[in-house]
Protein backbone atom coordinates (compact mmCIF):
# COMPACT_ATOMS: atom_id res chain seq x y z
CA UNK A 1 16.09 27.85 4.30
CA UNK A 2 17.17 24.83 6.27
CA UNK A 3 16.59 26.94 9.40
CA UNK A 4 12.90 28.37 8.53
CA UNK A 5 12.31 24.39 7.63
CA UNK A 6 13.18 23.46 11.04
CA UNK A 7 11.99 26.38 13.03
CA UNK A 8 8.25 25.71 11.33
CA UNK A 9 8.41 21.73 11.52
CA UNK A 10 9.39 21.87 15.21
CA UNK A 11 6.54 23.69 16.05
CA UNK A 12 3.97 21.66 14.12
CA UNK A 13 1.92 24.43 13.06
CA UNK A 14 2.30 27.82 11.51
CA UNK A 15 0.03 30.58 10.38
CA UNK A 16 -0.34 31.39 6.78
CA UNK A 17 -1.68 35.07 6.21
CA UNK A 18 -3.02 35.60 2.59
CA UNK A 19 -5.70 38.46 1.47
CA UNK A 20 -9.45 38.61 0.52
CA UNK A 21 -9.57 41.24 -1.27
CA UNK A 22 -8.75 44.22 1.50
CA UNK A 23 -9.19 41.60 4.14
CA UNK A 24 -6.44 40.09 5.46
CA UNK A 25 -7.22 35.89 6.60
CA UNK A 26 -5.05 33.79 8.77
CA UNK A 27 -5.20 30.61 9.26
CA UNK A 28 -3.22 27.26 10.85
CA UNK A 29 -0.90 25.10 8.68
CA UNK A 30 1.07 22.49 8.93
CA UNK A 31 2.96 21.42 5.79
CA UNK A 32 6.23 22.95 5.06
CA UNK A 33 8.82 20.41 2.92
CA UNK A 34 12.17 20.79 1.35
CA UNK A 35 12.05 19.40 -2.40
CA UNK A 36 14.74 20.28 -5.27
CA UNK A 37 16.41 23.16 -3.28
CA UNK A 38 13.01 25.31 -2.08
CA UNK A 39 10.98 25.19 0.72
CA UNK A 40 6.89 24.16 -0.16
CA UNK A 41 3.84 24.57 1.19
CA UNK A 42 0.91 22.47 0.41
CA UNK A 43 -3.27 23.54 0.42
CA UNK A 44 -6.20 22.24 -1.28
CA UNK A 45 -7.16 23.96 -4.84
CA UNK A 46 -10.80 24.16 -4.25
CA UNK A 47 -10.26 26.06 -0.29
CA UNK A 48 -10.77 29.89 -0.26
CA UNK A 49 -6.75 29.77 0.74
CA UNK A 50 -6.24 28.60 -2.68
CA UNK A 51 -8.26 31.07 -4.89
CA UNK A 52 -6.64 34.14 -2.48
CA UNK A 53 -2.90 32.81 -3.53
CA UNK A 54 -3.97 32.91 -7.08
CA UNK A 55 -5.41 36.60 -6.42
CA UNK A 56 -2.37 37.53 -4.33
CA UNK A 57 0.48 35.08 -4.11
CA UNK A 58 2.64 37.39 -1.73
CA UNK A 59 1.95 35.63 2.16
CA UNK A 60 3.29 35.91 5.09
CA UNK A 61 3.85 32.52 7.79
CA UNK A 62 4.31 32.96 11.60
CA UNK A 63 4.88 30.32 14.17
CA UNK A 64 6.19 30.71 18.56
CA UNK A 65 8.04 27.85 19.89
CA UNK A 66 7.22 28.82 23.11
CA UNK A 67 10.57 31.09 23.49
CA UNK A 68 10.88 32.76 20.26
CA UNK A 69 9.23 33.42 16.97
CA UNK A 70 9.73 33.66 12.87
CA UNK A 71 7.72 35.62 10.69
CA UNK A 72 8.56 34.43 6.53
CA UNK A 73 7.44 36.88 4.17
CA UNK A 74 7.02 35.88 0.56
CA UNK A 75 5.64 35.09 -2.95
CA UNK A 76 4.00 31.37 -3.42
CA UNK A 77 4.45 29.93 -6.74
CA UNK A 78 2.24 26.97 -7.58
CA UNK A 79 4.07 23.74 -8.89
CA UNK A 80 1.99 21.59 -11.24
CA UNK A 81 4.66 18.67 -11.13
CA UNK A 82 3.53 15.44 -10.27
CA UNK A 83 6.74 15.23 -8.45
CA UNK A 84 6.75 18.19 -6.27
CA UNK A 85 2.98 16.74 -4.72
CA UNK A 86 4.46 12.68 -4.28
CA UNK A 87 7.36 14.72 -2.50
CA UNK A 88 4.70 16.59 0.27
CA UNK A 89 2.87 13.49 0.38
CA UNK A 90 5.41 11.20 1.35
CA UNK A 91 6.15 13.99 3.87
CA UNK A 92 2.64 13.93 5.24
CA UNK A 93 1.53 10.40 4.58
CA UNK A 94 -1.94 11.54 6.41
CA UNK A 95 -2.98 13.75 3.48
CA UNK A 96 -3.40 10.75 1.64
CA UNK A 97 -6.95 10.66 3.39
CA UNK A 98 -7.79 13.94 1.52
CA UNK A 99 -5.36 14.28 -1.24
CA UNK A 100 -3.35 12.43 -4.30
CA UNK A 101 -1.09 13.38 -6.84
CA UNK A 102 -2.58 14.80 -9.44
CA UNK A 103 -6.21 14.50 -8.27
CA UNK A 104 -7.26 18.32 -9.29
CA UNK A 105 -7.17 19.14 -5.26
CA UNK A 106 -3.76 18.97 -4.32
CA UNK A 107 -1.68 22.05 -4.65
CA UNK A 108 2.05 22.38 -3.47
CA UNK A 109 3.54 26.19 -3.60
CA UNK A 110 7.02 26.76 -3.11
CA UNK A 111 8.45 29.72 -1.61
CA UNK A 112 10.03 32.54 -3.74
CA UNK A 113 11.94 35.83 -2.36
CA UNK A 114 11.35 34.77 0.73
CA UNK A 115 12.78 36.93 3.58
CA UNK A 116 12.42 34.52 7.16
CA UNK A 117 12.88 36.55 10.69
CA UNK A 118 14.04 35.07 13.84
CA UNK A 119 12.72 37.19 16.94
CA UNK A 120 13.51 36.52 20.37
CA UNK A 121 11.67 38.73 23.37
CA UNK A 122 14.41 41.71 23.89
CA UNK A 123 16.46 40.69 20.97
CA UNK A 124 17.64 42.06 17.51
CA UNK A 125 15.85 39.77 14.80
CA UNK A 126 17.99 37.17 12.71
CA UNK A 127 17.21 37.80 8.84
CA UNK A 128 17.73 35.54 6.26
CA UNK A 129 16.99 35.45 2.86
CA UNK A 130 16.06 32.75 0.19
């Protein structure tokens, strides 16, 4: 999990893919955090993004470093903890412009079953599982 962490934080932005019904929807992140042992992503509650994770919490994230690639596949569970949001917002101090703990907006999901692939161009991928 470190290793995903890492991967998607030196890269600055990933791509979370969620569906619309039958219509899959990409689009850029940049939160990931570590809190109490699992890796979290954070959104705003009133954003389509929001309302398709409630429909369909299984996602999949993809970021390129330039030289090689991860692809996480996984289930988003939404923590309600005034804890888990202070944690992503002392992470990302600039979503204090848009978001506070507890305000009805901010929404952190932490990642469950998560299966995280490591690709390089010509390579076998690296799985790992948390």
């Amino acid at each position: 999990m470190q290793e995903a962490n890492d991967f998607l934080k030196k890269t600055g932005i990933y791509y979370l893919a969620t569906i619309d019904g039958t219509q899959p929807r990409v689009r850029p992140f940049g939160t990931i955090n570590i809190f109490e042992g699992k890796l979290y992503i954070q959104a705003g509650k009133k954003k389509d993004v929001a309302k398709q994770i409630e429909a369909n919490p299984k996602v999949e994230l993809s970021a390129y470093d330039g030289e090689s690639w991860i692809r996480i596949a996984a289930t988003l569970i939404e923590d309600n903890r005034a804890e888990a949001q202070a944690s992503m917002l002392e992470a990302y101090p600039n979503l204090r412009g848009m978001y506070a703990v507890n305000d009805g907006n901010c929404v952190v999901y932490y990642l469950k079953d998560a299966c995280a692939r490591f690709y390089t161009f010509g390579g076998e991928p690296r799985v790992i599982n948390f």
